[in-house]
Protein backbone atom coordinates (compact mmCIF):
# COMPACT_ATOMS: atom_id res chain seq x y z
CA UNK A 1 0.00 0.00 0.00
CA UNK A 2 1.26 3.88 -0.58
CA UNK A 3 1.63 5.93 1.72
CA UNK A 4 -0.50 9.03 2.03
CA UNK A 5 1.33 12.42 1.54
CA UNK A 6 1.66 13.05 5.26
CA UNK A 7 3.72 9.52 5.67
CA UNK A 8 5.53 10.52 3.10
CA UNK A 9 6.26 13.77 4.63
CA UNK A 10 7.01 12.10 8.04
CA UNK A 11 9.57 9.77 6.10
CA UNK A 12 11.72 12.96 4.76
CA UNK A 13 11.70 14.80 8.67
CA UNK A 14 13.03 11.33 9.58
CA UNK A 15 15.79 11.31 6.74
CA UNK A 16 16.52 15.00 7.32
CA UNK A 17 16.61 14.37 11.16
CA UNK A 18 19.61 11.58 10.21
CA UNK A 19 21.41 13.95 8.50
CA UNK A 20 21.18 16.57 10.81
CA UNK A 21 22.49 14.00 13.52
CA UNK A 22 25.43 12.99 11.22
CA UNK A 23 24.42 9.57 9.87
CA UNK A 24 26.75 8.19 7.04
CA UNK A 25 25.20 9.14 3.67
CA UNK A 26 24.89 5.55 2.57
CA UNK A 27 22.34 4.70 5.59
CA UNK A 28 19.47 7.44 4.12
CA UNK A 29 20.52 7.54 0.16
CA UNK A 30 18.23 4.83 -0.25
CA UNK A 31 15.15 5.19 1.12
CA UNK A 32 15.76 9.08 0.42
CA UNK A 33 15.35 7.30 -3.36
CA UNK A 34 12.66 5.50 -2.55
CA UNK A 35 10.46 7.98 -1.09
CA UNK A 36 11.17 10.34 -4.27
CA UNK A 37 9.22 7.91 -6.39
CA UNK A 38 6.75 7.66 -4.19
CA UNK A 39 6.18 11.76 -3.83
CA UNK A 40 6.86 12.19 -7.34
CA UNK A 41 3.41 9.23 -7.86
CA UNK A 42 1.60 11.09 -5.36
CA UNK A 43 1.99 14.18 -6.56
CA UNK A 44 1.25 13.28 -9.73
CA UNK A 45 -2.29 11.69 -8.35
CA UNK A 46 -3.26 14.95 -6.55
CA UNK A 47 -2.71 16.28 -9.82
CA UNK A 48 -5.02 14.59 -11.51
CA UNK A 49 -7.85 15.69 -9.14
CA UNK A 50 -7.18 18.95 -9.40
CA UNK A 51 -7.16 18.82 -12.33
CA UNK A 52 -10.40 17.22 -12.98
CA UNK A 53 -12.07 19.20 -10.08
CA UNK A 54 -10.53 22.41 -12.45
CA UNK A 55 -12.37 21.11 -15.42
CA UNK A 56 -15.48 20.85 -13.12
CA UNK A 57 -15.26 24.58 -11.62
CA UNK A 58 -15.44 25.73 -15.07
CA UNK A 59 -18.12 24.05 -16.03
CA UNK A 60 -20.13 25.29 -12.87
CA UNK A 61 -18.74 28.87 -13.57
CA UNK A 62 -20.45 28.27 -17.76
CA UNK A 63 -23.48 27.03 -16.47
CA UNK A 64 -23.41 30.28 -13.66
CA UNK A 65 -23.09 32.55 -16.53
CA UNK A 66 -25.73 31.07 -18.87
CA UNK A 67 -28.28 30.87 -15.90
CA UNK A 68 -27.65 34.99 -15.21
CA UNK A 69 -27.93 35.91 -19.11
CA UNK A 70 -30.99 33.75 -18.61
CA UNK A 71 -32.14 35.45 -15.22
CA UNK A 72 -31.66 38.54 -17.31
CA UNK A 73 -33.47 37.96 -20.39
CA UNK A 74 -36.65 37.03 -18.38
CA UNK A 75 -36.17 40.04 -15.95
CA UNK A 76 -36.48 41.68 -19.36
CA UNK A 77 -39.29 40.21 -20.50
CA UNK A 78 -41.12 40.80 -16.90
CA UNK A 79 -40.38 44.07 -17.07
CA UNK A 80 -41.74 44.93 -20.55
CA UNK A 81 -44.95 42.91 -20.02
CA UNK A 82 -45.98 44.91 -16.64
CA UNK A 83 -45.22 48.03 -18.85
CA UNK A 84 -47.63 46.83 -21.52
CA UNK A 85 -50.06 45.60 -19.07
CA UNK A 86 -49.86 49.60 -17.69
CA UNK A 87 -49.69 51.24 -21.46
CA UNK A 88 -53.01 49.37 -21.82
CA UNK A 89 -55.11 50.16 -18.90
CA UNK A 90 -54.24 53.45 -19.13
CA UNK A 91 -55.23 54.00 -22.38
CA UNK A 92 -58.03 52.71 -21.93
CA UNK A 93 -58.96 54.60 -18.71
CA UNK A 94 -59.13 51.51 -16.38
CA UNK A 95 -57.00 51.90 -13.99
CA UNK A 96 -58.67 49.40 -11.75
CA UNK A 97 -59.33 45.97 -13.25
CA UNK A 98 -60.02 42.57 -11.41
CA UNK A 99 -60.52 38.95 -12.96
CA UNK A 100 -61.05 35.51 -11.62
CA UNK A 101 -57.62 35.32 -10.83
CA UNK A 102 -55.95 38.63 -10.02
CA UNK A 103 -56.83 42.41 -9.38
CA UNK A 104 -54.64 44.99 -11.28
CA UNK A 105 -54.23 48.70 -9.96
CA UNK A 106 -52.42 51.25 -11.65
CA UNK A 107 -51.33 53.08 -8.48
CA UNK A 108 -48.94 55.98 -7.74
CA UNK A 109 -45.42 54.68 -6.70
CA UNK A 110 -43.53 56.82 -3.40
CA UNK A 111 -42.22 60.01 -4.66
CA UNK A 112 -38.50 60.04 -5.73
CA UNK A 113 -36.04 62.61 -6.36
CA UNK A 114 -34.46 63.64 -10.05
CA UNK A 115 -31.67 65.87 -9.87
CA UNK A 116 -30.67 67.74 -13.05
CA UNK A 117 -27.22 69.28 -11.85
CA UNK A 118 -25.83 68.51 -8.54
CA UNK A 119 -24.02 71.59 -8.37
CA UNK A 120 -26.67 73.29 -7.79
CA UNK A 121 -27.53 71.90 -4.68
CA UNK A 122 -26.52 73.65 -1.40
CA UNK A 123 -23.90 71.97 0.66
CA UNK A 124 -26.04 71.15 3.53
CA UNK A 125 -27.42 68.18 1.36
CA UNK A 126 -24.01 66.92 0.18
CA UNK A 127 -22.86 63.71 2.41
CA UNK A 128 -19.29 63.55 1.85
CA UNK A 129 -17.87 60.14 2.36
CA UNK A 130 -14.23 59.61 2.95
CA UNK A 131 -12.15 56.27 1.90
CA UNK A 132 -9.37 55.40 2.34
CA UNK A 133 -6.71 53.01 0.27
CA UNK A 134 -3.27 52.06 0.19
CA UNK A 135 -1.72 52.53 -3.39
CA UNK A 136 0.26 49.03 -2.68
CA UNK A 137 1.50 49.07 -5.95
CA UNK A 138 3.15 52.26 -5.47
CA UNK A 139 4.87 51.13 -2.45
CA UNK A 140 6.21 47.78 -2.88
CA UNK A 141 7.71 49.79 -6.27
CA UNK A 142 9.39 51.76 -3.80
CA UNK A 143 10.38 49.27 -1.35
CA UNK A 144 12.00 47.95 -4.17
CA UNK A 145 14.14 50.71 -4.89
CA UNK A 146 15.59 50.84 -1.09
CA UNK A 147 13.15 53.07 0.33
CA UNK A 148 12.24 52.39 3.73
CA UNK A 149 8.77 52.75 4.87
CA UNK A 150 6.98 52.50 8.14
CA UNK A 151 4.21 49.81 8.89
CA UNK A 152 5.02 48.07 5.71
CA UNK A 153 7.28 45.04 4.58
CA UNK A 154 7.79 42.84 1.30
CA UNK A 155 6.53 39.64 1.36
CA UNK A 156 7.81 36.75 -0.79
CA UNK A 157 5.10 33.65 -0.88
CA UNK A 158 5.15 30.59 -2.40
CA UNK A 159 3.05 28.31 -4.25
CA UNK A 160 2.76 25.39 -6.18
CA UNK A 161 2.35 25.52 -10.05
CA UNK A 162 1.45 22.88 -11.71
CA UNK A 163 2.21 21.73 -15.72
């Protein structure tokens, strides 16, 4: 049976504890072979699944976008058949209409506000909101070029990339 990747993991502390301690070379070489195949296998089979599980987010993220345009379309087609429902009783002056099923109203909606030019408008009516961000960009550019800044230092992470 394989070992799992943690094993495996165990197994290379253990090899890299022996060579910390000083054990001749020729007591670890092998099995320091040995567990490279089997990292290099298991690897590869994590690989695979990701793969695959890839391939499957994709999908989902498709089928996501086709379901919006969808979700859209028949907002759309809500939309313009309440208007035509309205265009029609008002023309025809009933704005009160009630069938087996369902009553329709044409009612007044709350009022809203339309502002033409915002300029205009006095300053006791203007909400300024403050936000702040960190141009990080700008920064790590200049951390970069040896300039030392408070609260702030580079970070170099790692990840796996896989081909």
């Amino acid at each position: 049976m394989m070992a799992n990747i943690y094993e495996i993991l165990d197994k290379y502390k253990f090899i890299q504890q022996l060579i910390e301690d000083g054990t001749p070379e020729e007591a670890f070489i092998e099995a320091l072979n040995a567990i490279d195949g089997e990292l290099a296998e298991k690897l590869e089979n994590y690989a695979a699944v990701i793969k695959n599980i890839e391939s499957d987010i994709n999908g989902i993220k498709a089928e996501v976008d086709r379901l919006n345009e969808r979700k859209k379309a028949m907002e759309s087609s809500v939309k313009r058949m309440k208007e035509n429902m309205q265009t029609a009783m008002i023309e025809t002056g009933q704005t009160k209409v009630k069938s087996e099923k369902f009553s329709f109203n044409v009612q007044k909606n709350p009022p809203s506000l339309l502002v033409h030019d915002d300029t205009l408008i006095p300053q006791d009516y203007i909400k300024v909101e403050e936000v702040k961000t960190i141009d990080k960009k700008a920064i790590l550019a200049e951390l970069k070029n040896g300039a030392e800044i408070n609260g702030v230092e580079i970070q170099q992470g790692e990840s796996i990339r896989i081909r």
